[in-house]
Protein backbone atom coordinates (compact mmCIF):
# COMPACT_ATOMS: atom_id res chain seq x y z
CA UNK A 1 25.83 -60.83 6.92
CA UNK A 2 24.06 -61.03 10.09
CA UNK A 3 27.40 -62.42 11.44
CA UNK A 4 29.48 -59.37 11.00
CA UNK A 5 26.74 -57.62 13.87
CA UNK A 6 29.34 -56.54 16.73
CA UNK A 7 28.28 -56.91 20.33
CA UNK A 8 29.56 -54.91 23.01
CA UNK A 9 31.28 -55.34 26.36
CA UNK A 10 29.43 -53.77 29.28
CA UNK A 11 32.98 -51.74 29.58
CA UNK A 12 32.37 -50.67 25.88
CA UNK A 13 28.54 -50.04 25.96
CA UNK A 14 29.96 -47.58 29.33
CA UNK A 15 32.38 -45.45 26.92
CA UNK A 16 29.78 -45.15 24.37
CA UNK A 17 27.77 -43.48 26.71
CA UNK A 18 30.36 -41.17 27.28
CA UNK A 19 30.46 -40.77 23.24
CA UNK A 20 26.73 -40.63 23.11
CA UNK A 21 26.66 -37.59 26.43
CA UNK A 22 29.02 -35.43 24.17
CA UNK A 23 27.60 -35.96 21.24
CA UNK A 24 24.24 -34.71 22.98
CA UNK A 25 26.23 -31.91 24.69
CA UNK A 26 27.16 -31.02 21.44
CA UNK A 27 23.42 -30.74 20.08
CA UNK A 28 22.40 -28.92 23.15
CA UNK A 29 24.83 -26.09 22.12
CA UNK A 30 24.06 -26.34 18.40
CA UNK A 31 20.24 -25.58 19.03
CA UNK A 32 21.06 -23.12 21.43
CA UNK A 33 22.83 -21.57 18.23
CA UNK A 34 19.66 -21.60 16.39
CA UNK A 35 18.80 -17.61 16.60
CA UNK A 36 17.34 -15.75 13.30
CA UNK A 37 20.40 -14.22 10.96
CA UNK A 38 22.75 -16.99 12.52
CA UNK A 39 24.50 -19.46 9.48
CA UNK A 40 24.56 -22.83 9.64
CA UNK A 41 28.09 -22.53 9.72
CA UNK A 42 27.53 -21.21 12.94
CA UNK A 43 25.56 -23.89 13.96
CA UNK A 44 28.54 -26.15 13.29
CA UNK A 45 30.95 -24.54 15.26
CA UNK A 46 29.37 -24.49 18.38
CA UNK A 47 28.76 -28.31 18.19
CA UNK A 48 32.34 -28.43 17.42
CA UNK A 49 33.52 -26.31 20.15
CA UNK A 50 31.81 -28.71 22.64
CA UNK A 51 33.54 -32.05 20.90
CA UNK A 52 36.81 -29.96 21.06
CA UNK A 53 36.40 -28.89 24.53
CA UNK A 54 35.71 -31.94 26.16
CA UNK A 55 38.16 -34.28 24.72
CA UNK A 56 36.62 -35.85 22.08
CA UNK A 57 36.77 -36.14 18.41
CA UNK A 58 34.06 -35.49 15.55
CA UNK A 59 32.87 -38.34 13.77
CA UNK A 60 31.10 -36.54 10.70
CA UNK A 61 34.16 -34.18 9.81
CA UNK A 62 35.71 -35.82 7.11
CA UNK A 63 33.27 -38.85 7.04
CA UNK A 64 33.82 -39.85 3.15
CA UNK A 65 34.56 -36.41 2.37
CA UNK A 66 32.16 -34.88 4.40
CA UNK A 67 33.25 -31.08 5.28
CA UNK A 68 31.38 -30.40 8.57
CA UNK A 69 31.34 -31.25 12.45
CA UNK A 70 27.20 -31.62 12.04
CA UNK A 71 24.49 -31.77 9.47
CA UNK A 72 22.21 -28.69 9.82
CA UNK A 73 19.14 -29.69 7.91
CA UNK A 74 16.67 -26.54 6.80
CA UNK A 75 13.62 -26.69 6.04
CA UNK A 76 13.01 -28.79 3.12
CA UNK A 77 16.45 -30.73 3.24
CA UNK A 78 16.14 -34.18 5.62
CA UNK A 79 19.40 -35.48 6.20
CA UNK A 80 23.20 -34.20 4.63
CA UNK A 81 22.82 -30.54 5.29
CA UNK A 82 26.29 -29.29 4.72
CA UNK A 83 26.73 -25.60 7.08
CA UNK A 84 27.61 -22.95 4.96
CA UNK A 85 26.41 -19.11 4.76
CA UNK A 86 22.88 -20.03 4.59
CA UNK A 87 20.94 -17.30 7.11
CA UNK A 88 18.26 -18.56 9.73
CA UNK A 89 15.06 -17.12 9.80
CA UNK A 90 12.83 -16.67 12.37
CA UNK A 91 10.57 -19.78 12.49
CA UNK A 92 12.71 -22.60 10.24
CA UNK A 93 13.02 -26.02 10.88
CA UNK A 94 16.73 -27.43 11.86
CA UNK A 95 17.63 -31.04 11.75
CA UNK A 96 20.88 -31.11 13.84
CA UNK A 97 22.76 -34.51 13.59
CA UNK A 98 25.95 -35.15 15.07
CA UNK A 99 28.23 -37.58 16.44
CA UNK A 100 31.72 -37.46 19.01
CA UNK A 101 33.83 -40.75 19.16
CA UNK A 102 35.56 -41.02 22.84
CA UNK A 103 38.06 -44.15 22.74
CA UNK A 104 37.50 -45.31 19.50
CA UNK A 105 33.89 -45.45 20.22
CA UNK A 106 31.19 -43.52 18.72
CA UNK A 107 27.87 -41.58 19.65
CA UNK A 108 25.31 -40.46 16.93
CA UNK A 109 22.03 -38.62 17.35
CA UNK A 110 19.92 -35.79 15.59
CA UNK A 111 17.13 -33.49 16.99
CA UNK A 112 14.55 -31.10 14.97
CA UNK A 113 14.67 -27.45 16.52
CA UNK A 114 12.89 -24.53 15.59
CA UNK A 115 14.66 -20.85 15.11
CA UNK A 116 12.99 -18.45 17.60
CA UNK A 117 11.21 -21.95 19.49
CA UNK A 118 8.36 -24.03 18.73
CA UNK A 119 6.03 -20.66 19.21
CA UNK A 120 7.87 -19.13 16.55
CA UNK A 121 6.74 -21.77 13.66
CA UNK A 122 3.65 -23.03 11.74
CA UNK A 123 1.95 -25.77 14.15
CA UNK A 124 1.93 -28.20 10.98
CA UNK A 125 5.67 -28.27 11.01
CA UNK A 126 6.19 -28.49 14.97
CA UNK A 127 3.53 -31.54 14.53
CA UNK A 128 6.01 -33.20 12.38
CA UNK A 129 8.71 -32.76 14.13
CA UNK A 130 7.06 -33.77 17.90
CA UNK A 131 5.62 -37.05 15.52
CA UNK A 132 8.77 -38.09 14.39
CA UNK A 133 10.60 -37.99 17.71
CA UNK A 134 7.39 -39.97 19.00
CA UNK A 135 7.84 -42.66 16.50
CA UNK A 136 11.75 -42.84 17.08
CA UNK A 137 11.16 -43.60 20.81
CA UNK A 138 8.25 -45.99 19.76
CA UNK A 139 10.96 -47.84 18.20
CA UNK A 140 13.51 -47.66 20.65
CA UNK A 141 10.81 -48.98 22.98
CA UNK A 142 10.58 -52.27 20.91
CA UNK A 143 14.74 -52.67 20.43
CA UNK A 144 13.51 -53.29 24.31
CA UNK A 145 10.79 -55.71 24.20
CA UNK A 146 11.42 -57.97 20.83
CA UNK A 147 12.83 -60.70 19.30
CA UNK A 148 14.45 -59.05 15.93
CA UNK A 149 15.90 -55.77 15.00
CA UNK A 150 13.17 -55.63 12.12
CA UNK A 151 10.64 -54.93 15.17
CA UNK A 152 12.28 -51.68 15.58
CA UNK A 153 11.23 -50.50 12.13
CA UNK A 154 7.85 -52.15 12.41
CA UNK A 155 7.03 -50.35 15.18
CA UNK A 156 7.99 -47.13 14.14
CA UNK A 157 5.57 -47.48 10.78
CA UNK A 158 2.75 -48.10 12.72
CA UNK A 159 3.32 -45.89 15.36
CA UNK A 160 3.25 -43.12 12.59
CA UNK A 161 -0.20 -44.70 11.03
CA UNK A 162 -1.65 -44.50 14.47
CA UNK A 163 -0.36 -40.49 14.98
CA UNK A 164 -0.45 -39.26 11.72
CA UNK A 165 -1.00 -41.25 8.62
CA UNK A 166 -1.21 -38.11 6.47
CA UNK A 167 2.69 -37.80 6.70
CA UNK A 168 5.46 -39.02 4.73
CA UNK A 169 7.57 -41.64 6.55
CA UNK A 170 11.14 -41.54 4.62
CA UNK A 171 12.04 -44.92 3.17
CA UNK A 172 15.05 -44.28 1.55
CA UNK A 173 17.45 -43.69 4.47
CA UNK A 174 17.76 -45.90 7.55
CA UNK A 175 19.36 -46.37 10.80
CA UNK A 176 22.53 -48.61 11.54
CA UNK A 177 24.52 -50.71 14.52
CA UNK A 178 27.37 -48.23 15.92
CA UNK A 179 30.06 -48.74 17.68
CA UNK A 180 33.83 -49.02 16.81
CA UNK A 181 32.37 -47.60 13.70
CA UNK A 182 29.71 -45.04 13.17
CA UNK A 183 27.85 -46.94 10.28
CA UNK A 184 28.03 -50.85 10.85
CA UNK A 185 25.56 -53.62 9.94
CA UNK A 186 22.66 -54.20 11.03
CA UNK A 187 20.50 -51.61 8.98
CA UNK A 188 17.38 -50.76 11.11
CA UNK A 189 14.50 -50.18 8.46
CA UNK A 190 12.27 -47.01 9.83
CA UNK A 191 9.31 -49.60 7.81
CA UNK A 192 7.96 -52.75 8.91
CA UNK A 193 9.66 -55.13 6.14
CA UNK A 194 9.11 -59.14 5.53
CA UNK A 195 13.01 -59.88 6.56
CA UNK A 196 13.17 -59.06 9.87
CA UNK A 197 17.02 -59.18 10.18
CA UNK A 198 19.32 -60.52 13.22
CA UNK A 199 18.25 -61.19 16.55
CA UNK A 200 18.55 -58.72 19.34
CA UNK A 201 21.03 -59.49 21.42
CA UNK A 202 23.15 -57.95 24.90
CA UNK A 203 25.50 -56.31 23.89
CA UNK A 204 23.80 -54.92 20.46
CA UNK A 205 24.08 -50.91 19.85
CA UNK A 206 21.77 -48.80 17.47
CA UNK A 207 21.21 -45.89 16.23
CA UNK A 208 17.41 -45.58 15.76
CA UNK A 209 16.44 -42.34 13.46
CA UNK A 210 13.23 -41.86 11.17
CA UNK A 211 12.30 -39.12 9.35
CA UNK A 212 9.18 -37.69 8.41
CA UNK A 213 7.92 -34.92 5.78
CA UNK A 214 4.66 -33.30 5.55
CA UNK A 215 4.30 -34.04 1.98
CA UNK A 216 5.23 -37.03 -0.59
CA UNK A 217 8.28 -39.13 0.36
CA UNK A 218 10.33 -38.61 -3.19
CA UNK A 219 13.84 -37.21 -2.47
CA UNK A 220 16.85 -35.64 -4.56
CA UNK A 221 20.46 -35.13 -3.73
CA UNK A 222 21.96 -31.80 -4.53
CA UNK A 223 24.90 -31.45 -6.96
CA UNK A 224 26.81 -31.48 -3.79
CA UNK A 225 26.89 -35.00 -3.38
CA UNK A 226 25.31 -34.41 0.27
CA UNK A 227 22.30 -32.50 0.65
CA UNK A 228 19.20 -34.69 0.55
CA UNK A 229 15.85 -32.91 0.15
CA UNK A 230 12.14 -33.29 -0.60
CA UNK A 231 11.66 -33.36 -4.60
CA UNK A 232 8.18 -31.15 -3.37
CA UNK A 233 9.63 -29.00 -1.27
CA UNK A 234 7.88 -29.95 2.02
CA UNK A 235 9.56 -29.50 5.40
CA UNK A 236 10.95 -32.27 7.02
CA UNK A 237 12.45 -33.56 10.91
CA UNK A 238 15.04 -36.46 11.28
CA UNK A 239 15.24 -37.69 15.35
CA UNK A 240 18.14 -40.36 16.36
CA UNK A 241 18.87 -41.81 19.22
CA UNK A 242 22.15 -44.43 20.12
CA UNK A 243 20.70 -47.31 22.05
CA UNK A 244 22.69 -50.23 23.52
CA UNK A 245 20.70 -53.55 24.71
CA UNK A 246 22.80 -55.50 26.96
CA UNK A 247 21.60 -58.13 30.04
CA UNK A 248 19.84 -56.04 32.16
CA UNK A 249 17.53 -54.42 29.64
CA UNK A 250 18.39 -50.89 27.54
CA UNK A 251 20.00 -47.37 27.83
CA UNK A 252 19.75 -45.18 25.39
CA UNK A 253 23.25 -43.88 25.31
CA UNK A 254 22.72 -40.29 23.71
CA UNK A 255 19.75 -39.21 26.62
CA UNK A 256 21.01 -37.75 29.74
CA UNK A 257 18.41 -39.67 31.52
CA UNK A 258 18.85 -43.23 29.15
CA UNK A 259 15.15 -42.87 28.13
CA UNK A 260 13.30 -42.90 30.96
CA UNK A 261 10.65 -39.97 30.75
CA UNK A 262 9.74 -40.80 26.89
CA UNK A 263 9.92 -44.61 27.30
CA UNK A 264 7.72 -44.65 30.23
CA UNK A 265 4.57 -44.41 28.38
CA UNK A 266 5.61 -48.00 26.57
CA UNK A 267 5.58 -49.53 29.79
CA UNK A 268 9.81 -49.51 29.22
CA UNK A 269 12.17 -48.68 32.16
CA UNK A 270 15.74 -48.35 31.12
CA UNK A 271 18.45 -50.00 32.90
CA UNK A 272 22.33 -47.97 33.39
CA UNK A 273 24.89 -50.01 33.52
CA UNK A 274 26.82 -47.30 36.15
């Protein structure tokens, strides 16, 4: 299995960044679209209108049947959120994930926003969401410094025992390699697992993205086929993050500034390859 793993070109990890800037352009306009009484189908379309108007082409819509540009996530649902005529309220929790594909190549990320800003919610659910984007670059931090992709995951389960064991740490859903595909092997476990998969190589691109709740880890799918969310009802945040590793070192692809602020900390310095 661990054969089918593809590994970029530095030309090809350079148009994935390209994917990975729209796709973050993208989010940027979607949270900015996160005001009380607007839908989540409003959400979607200003993501799309960015894909749209700078050339590039939406890797969710249509995905296996999948109806939207992006998956707005409220509240209680963690990944899947199809937009629709739900209403945002002042103080909600939105998991934005979304993806652009520029020359056949793909960029996928997701951020947690709040409607009305951080201010505007309960500090227990801003806490999960500032934990799980912690965790996530605690994990892209080690696609930096080890041996095997299984690291990744290892590192983000600790990471989360050191911040804040009292959260949930979703098992059930996972990152993935990208590239000519959005979803390609290897799977990158958000758990520390005995199998600690391929090595990590140059020219290896991930999409690193765990999810936390503030309550137990048990989740349902709605009869929509899509919508995963907590069987309790607790809130939950879902962070991603494209990351290439080629021969100088790492860039996270889907970060205007390829990690450097939140990887400094790990004693990580990303390298661009332009």
């Amino acid at each position: 299995m661990f054969d089918s793993v593809e590994l970029k070109s530095d030309q090809q990890i350079r148009t994935m960044r390209r994917a990975g800037l729209v796709t973050r352009a993208a989010l940027e306009a979607a949270r900015a679209a996160c005001v009380p009484g607007a839908t989540t189908s409003d959400i979607d379309a200003a993501g799309a209108k960015v894909i749209a108007d700078m050339g590039a082409t939406s890797n969710f819509k249509g995905y296996h049947g999948f109806p939207g540009t992006l998956c707005v996530s409220v509240n209680e649902v963690v990944v899947h959120g199809i937009p629709g005529d739900r209403v945002l309220e002042q103080g909600d929790m939105v998991s934005i994930d979304g993806g652009a594909i520029v020359d056949g190549l793909h960029g996928d990320s997701a951020i947690t926003v709040f409607v009305g800003g951080e201010e505007a919610a309960d500090p227990a659910h801003v806490r999960i969401s500032r934990t799980t984007e912690e965790i996530m670059w605690a994990g892209i931090a080690a696609m930096a410094t080890g041996r095997k992709v299984g690291e990744i995951g290892a590192a983000i389960e600790e990471r989360a025992q050191q911040l804040a064991p009292d959260l949930g740490l979703i098992e059930d859903f996972t990152g993935h390699g990208i590239g000519s595909q959005m979803h390609m092997e290897p799977e990158v476990l958000n758990y520390r697992a005995k199998r600690m998969g391929p090595k990590l190589k140059p020219g290896m691109c991930l999409a690193v993205e765990p999810m936390l709740v503030g309550g137990g880890i048990d989740t349902k799918t709605l009869a929509d086929d899509w919508t995963v969310v907590t069987v309790d009802g607790a809130r939950a945040s879902h962070w991603e993050h494209s990351v290439a590793r080629h021969a100088g070192g790492i860039w996270v692809l889907t970060s205007p500034d390829g990690g450097a602020e939140r990887l400094r900390p790990y004693g990580v310095a990303p390298v661009p390859l332009d």
